[in-house]
C-alpha atoms as a PDB file:
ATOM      1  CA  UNK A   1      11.453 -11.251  -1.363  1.00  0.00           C
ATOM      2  CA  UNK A   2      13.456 -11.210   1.608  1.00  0.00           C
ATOM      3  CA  UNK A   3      13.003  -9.537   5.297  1.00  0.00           C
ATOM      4  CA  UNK A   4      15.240  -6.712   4.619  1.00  0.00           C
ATOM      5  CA  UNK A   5      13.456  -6.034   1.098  1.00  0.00           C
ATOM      6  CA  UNK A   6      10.268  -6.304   3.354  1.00  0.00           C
ATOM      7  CA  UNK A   7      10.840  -3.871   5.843  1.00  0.00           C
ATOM      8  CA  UNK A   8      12.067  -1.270   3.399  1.00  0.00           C
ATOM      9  CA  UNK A   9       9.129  -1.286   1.627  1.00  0.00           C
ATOM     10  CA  UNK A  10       6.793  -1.205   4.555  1.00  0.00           C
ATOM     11  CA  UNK A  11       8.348   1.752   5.870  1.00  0.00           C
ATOM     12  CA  UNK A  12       8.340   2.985   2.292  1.00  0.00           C
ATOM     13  CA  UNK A  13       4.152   2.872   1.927  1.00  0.00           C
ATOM     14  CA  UNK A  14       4.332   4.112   5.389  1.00  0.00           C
ATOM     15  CA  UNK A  15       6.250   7.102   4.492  1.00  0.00           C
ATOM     16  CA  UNK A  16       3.506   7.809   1.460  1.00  0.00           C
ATOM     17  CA  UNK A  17       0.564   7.592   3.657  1.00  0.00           C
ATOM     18  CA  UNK A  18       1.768   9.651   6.341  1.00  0.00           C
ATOM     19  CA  UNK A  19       2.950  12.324   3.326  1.00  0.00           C
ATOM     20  CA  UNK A  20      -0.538  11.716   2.307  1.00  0.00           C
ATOM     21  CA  UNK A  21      -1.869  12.790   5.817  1.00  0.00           C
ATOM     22  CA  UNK A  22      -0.131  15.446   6.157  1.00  0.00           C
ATOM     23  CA  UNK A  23      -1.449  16.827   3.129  1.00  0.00           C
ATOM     24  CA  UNK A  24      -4.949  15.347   3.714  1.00  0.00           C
ATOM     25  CA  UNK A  25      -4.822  17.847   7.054  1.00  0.00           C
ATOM     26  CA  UNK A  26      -3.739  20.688   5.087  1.00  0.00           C
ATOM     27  CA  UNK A  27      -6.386  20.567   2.443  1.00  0.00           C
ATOM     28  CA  UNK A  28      -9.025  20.016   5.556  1.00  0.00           C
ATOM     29  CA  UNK A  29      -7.696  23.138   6.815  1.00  0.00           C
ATOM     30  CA  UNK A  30      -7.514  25.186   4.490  1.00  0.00           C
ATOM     31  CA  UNK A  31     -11.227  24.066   3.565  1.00  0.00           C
ATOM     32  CA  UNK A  32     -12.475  24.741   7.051  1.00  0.00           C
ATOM     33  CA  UNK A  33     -10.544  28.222   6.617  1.00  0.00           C
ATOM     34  CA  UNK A  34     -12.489  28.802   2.978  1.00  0.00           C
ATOM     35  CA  UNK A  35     -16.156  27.062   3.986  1.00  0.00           C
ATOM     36  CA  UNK A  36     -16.047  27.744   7.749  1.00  0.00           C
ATOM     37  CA  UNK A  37     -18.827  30.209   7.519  1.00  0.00           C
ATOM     38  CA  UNK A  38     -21.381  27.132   6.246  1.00  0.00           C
ATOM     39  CA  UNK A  39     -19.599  24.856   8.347  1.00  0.00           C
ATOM     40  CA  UNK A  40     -20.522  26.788  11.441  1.00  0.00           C
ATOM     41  CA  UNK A  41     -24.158  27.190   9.717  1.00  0.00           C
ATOM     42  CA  UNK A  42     -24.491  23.277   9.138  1.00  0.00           C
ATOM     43  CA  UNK A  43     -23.963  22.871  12.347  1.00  0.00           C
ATOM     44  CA  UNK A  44     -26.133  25.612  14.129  1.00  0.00           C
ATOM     45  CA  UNK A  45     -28.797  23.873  11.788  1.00  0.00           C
ATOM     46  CA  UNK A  46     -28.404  20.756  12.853  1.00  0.00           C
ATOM     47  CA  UNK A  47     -28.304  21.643  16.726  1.00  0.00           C
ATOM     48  CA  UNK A  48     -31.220  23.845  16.331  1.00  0.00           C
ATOM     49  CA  UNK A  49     -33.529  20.750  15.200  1.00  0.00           C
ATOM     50  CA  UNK A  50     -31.812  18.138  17.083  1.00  0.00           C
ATOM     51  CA  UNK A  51     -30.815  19.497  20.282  1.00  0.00           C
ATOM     52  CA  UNK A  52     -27.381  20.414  21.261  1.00  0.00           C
ATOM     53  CA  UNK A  53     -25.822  17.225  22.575  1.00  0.00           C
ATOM     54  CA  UNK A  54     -27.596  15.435  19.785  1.00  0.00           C
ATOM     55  CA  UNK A  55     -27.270  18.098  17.069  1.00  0.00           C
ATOM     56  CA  UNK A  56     -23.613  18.328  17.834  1.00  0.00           C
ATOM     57  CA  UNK A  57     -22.812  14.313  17.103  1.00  0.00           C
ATOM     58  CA  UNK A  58     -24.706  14.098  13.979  1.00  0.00           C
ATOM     59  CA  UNK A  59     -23.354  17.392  12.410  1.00  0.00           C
ATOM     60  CA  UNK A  60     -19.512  16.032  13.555  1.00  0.00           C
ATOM     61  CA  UNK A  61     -20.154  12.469  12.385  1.00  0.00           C
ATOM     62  CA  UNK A  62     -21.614  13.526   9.243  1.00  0.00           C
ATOM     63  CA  UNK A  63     -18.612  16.120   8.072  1.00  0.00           C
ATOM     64  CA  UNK A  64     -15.843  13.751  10.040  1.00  0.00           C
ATOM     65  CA  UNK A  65     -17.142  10.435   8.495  1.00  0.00           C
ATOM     66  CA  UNK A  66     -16.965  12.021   5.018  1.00  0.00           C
ATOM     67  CA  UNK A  67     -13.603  12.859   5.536  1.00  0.00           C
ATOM     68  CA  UNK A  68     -12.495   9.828   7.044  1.00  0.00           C
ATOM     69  CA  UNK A  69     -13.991   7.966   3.867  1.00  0.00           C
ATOM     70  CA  UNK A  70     -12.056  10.540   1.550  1.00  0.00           C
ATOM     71  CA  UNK A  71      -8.900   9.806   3.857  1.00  0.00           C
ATOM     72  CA  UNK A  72      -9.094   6.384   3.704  1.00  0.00           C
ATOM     73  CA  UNK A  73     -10.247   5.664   0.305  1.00  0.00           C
ATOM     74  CA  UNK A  74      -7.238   7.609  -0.925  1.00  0.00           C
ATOM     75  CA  UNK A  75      -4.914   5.608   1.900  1.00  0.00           C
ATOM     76  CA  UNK A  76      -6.281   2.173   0.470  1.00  0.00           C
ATOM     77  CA  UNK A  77      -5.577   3.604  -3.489  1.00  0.00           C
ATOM     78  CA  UNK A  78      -1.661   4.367  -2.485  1.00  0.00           C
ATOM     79  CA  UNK A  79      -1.439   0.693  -0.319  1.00  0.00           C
ATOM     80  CA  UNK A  80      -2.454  -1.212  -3.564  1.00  0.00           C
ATOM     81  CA  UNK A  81      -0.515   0.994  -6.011  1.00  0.00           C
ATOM     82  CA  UNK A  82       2.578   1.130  -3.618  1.00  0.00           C
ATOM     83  CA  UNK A  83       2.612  -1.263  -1.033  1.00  0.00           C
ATOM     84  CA  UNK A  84       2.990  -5.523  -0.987  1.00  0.00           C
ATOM     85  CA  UNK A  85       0.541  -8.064  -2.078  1.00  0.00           C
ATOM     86  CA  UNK A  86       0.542 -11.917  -0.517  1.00  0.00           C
ATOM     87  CA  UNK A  87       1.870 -14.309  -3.021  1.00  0.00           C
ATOM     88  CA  UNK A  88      -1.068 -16.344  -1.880  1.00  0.00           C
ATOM     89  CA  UNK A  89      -4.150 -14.697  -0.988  1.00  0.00           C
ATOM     90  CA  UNK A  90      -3.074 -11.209  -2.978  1.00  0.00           C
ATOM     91  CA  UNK A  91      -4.117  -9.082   0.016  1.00  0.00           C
ATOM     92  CA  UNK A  92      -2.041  -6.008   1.535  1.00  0.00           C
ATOM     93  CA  UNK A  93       0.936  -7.303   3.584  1.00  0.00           C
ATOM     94  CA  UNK A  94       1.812  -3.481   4.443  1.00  0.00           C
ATOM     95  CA  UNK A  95      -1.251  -1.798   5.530  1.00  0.00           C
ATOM     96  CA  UNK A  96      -4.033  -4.199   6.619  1.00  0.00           C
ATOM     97  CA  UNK A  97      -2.465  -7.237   7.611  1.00  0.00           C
ATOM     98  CA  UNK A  98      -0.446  -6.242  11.009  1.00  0.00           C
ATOM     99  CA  UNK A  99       2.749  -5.695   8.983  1.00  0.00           C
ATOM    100  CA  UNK A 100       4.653  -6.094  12.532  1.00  0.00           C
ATOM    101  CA  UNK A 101       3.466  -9.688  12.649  1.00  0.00           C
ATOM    102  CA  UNK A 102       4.410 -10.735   9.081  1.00  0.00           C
ATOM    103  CA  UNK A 103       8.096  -9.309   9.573  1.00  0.00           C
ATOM    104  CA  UNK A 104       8.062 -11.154  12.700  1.00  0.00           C
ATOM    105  CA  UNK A 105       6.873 -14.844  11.152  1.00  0.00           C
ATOM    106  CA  UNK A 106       7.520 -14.390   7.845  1.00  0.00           C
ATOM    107  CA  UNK A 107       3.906 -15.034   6.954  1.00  0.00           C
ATOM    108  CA  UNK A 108       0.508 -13.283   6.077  1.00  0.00           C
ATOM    109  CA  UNK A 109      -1.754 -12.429   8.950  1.00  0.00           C
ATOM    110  CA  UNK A 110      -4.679 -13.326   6.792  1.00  0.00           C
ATOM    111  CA  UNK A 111      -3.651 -16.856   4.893  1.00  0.00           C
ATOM    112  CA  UNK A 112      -0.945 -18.057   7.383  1.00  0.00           C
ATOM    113  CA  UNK A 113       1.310 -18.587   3.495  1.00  0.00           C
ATOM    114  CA  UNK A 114       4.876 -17.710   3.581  1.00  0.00           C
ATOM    115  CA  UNK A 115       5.039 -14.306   2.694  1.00  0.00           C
ATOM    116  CA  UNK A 116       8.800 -13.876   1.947  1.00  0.00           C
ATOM    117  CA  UNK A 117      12.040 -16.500   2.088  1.00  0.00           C
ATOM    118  CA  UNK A 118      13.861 -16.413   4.406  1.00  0.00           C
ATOM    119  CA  UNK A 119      17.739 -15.648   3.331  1.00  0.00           C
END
């Protein structure tokens, strides 16, 4: 694999997961839209036994850290079905390896192996 072949495919996966975000924040939408009702009651529940300023962070880090899972766990799914594996350690040279550094050296951030030639 060369640089050029690289970079297009990094911006390629990058491309997917921001389609994937974008839809993500639609669906979240449109859910809040549907279940906003028990949403709001949750959250009234939650204050009204924990205290407002205390009520408030649990009920947002409970319904924001599901989503951020669901996010992410879909994010992760498209990386390894899309995206570039190290010849070496078989890790993700597009998402989690600081894909600016490998196009820069030429090698995974997480082995230090040569990650493409360099024609």
């Amino acid at each position: 694999m060369s640089r050029a072949q690289y970079q297009k495919a990094a911006k390629r996966i990058y491309w997917i997961v921001s389609i994937w975000t974008v839809v993500f924040a639609s669906g979240a939408a449109w859910l809040v839209e549907v279940f906003g009702a028990s949403i709001g009651a949750y959250g009234r529940f939650i204050r009204g036994h924990l205290g407002e300023p205390l009520g408030g962070a649990a009920s947002g880090l409970t319904l924001g850290a599901a989503a951020f899972l669901v996010w992410l766990g879909v994010a992760l799914v498209l990386d390894r079905r899309f995206g570039l594996r190290c010849p070496h350690c078989h890790r993700s040279l597009t998402v989690r390896a600081l894909p600016h550094r490998v196009f820069q050296t030429g090698h995974c951030a997480l082995c230090h192996g040569r990650a493409f030639d360099e024609a």
